[in-house]
C-alpha atoms as a PDB file:
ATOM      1  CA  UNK A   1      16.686 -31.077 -63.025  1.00  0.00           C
ATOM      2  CA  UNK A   2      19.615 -28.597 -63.075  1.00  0.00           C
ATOM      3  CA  UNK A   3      17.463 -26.359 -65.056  1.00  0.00           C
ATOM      4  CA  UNK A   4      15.057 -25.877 -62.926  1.00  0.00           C
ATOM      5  CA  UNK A   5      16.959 -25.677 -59.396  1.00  0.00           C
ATOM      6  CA  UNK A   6      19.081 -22.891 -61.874  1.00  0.00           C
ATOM      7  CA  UNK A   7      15.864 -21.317 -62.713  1.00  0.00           C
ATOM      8  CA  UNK A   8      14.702 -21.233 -58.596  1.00  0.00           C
ATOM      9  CA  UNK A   9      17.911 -19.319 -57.596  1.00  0.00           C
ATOM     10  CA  UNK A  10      18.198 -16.942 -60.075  1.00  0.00           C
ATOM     11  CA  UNK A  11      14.220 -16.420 -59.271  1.00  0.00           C
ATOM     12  CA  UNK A  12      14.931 -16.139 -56.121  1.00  0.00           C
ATOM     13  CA  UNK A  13      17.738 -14.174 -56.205  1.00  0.00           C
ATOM     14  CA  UNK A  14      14.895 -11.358 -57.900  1.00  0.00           C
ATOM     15  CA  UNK A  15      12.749 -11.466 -55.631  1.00  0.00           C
ATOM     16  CA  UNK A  16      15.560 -11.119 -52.854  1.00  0.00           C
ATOM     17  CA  UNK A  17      17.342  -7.896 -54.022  1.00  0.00           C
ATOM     18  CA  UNK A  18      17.195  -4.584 -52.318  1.00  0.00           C
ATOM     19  CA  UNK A  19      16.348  -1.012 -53.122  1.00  0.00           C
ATOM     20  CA  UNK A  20      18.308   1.541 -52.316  1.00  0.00           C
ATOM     21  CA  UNK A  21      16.407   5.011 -51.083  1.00  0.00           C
ATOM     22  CA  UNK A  22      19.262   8.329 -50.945  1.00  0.00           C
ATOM     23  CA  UNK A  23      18.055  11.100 -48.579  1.00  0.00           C
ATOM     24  CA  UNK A  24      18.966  14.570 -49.094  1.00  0.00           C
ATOM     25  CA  UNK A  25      19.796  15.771 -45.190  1.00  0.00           C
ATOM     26  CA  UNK A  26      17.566  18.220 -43.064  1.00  0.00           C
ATOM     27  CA  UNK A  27      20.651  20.351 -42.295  1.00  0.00           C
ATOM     28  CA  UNK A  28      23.283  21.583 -44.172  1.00  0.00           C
ATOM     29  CA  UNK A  29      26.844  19.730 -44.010  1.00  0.00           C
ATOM     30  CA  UNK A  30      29.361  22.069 -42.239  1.00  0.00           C
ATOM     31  CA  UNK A  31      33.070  21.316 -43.065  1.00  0.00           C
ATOM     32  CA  UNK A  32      35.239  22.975 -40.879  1.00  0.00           C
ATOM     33  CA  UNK A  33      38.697  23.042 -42.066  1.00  0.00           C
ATOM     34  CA  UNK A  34      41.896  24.634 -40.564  1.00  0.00           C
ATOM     35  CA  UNK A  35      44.741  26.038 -42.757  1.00  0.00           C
ATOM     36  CA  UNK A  36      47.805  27.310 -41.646  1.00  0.00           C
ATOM     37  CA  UNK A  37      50.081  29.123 -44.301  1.00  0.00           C
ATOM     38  CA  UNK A  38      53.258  29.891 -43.724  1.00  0.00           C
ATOM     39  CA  UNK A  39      55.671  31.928 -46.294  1.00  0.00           C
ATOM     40  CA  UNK A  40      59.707  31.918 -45.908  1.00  0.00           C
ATOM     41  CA  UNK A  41      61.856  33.922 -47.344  1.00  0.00           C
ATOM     42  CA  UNK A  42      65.500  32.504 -47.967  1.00  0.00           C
ATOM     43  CA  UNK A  43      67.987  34.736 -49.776  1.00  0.00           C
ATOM     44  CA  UNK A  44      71.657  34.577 -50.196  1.00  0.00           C
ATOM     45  CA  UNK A  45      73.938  37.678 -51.102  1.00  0.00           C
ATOM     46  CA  UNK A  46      77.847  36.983 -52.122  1.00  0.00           C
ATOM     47  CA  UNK A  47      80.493  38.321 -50.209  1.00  0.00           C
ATOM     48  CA  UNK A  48      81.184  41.321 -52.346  1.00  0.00           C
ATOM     49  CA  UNK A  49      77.355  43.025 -51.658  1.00  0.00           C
ATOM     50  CA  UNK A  50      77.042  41.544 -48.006  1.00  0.00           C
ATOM     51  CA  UNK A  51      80.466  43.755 -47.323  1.00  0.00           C
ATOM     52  CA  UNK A  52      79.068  46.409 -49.334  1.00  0.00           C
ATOM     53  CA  UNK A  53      75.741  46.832 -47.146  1.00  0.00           C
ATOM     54  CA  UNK A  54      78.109  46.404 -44.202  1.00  0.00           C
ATOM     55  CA  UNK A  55      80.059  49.405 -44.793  1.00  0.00           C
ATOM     56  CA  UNK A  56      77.065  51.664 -46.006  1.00  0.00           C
ATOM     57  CA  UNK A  57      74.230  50.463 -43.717  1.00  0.00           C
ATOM     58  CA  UNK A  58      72.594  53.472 -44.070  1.00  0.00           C
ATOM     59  CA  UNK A  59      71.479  52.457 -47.960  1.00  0.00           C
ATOM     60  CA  UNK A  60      68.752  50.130 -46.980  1.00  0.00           C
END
């Protein structure tokens, strides 16, 4: 008896599953994206060039 209720579901469970149809779209897929870059710069002299350029400020 367990055989056969076994062999019902698993029949059943056949005749019950889906199929899956994929679609290519009409239109093309946009993807709009918006970047925003930003560089900084960080630099660091020693005392002995920063009073160096302060004296000659005419070299850079």
């Amino acid at each position: 008896m367990r055989r056969l209720i076994l062999m019902g579901a698993i029949g059943a469970g056949g005749l019950l599953g889906g199929c899956v149809n994929v679609t290519a779209p009409d239109k093309p897929i946009e993807i709009n994206l918006n970047i925003n870059i930003t560089q900084q710069v960080v630099y660091k002299l020693d005392g002995q060039a920063k009073s160096l350029i302060d004296e000659n400020p005419g070299v850079f």
